[in-house]
C-alpha atoms as a PDB file:
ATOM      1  CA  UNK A   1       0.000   0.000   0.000  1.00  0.00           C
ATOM      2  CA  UNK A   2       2.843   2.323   0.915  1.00  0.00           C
ATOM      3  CA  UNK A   3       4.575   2.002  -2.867  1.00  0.00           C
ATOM      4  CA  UNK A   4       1.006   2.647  -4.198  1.00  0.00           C
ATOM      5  CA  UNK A   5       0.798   5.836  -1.918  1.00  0.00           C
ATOM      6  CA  UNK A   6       3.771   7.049  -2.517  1.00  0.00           C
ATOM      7  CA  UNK A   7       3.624   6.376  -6.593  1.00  0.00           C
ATOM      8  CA  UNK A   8       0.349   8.233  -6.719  1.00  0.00           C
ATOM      9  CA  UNK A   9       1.432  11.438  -4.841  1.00  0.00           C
ATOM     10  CA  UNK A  10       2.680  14.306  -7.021  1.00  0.00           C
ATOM     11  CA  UNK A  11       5.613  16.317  -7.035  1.00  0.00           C
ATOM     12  CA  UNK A  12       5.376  18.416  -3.870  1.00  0.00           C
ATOM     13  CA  UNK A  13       2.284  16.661  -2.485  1.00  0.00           C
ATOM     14  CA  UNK A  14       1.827  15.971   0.491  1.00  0.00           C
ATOM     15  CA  UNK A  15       1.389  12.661   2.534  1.00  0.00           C
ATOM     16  CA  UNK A  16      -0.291  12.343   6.217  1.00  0.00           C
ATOM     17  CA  UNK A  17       0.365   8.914   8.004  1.00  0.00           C
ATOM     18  CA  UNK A  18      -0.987   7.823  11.603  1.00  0.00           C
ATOM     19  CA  UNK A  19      -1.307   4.734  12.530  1.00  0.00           C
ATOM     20  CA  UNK A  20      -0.376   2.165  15.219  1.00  0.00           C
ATOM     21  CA  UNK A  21       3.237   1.086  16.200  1.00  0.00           C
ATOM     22  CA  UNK A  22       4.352  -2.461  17.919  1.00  0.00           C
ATOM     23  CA  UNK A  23       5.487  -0.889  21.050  1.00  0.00           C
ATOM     24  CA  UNK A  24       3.855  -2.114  23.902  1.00  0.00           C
ATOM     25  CA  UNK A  25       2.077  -5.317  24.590  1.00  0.00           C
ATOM     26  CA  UNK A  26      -1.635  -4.799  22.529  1.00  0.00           C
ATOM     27  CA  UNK A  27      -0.459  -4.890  19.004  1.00  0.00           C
ATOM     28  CA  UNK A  28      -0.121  -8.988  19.830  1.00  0.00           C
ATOM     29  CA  UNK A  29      -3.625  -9.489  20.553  1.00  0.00           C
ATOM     30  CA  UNK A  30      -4.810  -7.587  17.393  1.00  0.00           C
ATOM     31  CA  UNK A  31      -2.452  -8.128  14.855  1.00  0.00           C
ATOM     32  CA  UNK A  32      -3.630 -11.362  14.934  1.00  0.00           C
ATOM     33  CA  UNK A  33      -7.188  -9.947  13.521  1.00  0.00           C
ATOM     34  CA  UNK A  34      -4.971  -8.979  10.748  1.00  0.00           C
ATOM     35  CA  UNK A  35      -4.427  -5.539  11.552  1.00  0.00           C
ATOM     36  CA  UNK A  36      -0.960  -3.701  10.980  1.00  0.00           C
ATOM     37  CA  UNK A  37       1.596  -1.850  12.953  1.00  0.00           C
ATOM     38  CA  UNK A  38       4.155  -0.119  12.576  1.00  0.00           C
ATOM     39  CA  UNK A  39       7.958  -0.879  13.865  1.00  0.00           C
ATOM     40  CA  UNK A  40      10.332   1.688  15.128  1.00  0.00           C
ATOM     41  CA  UNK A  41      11.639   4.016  12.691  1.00  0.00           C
ATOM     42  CA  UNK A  42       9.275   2.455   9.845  1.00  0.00           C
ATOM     43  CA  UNK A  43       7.559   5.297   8.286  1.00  0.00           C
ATOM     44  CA  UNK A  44      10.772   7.207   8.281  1.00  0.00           C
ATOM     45  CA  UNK A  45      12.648   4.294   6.504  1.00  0.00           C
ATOM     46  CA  UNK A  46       9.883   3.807   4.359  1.00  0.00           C
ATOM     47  CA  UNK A  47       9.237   7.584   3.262  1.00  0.00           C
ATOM     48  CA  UNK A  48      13.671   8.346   3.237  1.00  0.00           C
ATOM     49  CA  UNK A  49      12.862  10.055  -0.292  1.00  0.00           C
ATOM     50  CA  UNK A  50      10.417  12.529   0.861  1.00  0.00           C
ATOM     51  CA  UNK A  51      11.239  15.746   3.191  1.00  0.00           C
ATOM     52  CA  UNK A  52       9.982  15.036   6.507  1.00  0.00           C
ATOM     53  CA  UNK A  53       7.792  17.510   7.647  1.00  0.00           C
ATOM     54  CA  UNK A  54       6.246  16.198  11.479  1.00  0.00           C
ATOM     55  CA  UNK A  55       6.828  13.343  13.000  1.00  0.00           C
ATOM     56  CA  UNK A  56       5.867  12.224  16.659  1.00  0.00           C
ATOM     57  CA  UNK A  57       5.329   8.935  18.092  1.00  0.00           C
ATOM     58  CA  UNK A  58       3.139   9.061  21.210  1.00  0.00           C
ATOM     59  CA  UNK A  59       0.673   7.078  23.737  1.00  0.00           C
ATOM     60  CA  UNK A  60      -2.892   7.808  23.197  1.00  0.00           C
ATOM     61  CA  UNK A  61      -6.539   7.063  25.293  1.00  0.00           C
ATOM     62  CA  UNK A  62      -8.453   4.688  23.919  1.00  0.00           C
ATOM     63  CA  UNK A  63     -12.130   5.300  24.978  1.00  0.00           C
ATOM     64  CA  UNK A  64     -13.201   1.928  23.817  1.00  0.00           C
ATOM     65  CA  UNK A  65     -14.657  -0.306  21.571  1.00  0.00           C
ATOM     66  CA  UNK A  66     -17.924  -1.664  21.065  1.00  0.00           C
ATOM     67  CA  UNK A  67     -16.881  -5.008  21.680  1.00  0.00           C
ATOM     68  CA  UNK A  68     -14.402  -4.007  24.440  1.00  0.00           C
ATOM     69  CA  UNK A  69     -15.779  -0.499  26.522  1.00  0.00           C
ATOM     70  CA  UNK A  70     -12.665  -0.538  28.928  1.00  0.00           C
ATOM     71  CA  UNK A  71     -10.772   2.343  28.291  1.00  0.00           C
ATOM     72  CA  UNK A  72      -6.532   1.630  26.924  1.00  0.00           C
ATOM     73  CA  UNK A  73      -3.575   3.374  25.623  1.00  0.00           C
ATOM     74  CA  UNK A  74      -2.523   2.765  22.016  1.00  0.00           C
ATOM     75  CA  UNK A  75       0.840   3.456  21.015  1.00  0.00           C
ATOM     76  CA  UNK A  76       0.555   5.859  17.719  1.00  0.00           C
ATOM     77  CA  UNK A  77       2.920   7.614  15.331  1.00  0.00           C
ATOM     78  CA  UNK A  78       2.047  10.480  13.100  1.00  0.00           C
ATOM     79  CA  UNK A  79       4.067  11.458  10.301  1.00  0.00           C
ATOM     80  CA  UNK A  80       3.432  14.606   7.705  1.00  0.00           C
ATOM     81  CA  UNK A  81       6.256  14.129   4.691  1.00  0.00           C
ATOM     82  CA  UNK A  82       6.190  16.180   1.126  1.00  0.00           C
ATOM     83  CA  UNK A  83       7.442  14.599  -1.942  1.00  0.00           C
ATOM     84  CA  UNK A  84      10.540  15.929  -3.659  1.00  0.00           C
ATOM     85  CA  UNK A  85       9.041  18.123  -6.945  1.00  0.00           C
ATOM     86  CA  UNK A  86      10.685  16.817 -10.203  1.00  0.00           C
ATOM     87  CA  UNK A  87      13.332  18.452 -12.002  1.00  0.00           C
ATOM     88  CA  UNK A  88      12.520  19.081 -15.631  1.00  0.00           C
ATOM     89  CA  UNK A  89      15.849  19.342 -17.457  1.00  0.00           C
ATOM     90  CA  UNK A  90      15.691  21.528 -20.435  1.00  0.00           C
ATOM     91  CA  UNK A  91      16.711  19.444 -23.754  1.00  0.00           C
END
């Protein structure tokens, strides 16, 4: 999805990213419902060729789910990046 993304952004576009990271202990129960996380350091890795603009990880409140109404921290990471604008050489 991330190659996709990043294809499909133009030159000096921008790209905002949030999503859950593996630290802590609740991204073993759930990425098991096939949902993804993120590992330290991943978004910047992945997104090396853009010009970071934010980036924070941090712990967030959960107040629940439908199926699960105790409240819980997620571990998040939110990322704003802007793709490089191409160079047109003159023939």
């Amino acid at each position: 999805m991330i190659k996709k993304i990043k294809k499909a952004v133009k030159g000096g576009g921008y790209v905002i990213i949030s999503g859950f990271t593996t630290n802590g202990s609740h991204h073993k129960t759930t990425a098991a419902k096939g949902r993804c996380f993120l590992k330290p350091r991943e978004l910047k890795k992945l997104f090396s060729d853009f010009n970071l603009i934010f980036y924070k990880k941090k712990k967030i409140l959960d107040q629940g789910h439908p199926d699960n109404h105790e409240l819980h921290k997620h571990n998040v990471v939110r990322m704003l990046a802007q793709k490089n604008k191409m160079r047109v050489t003159a023939a």
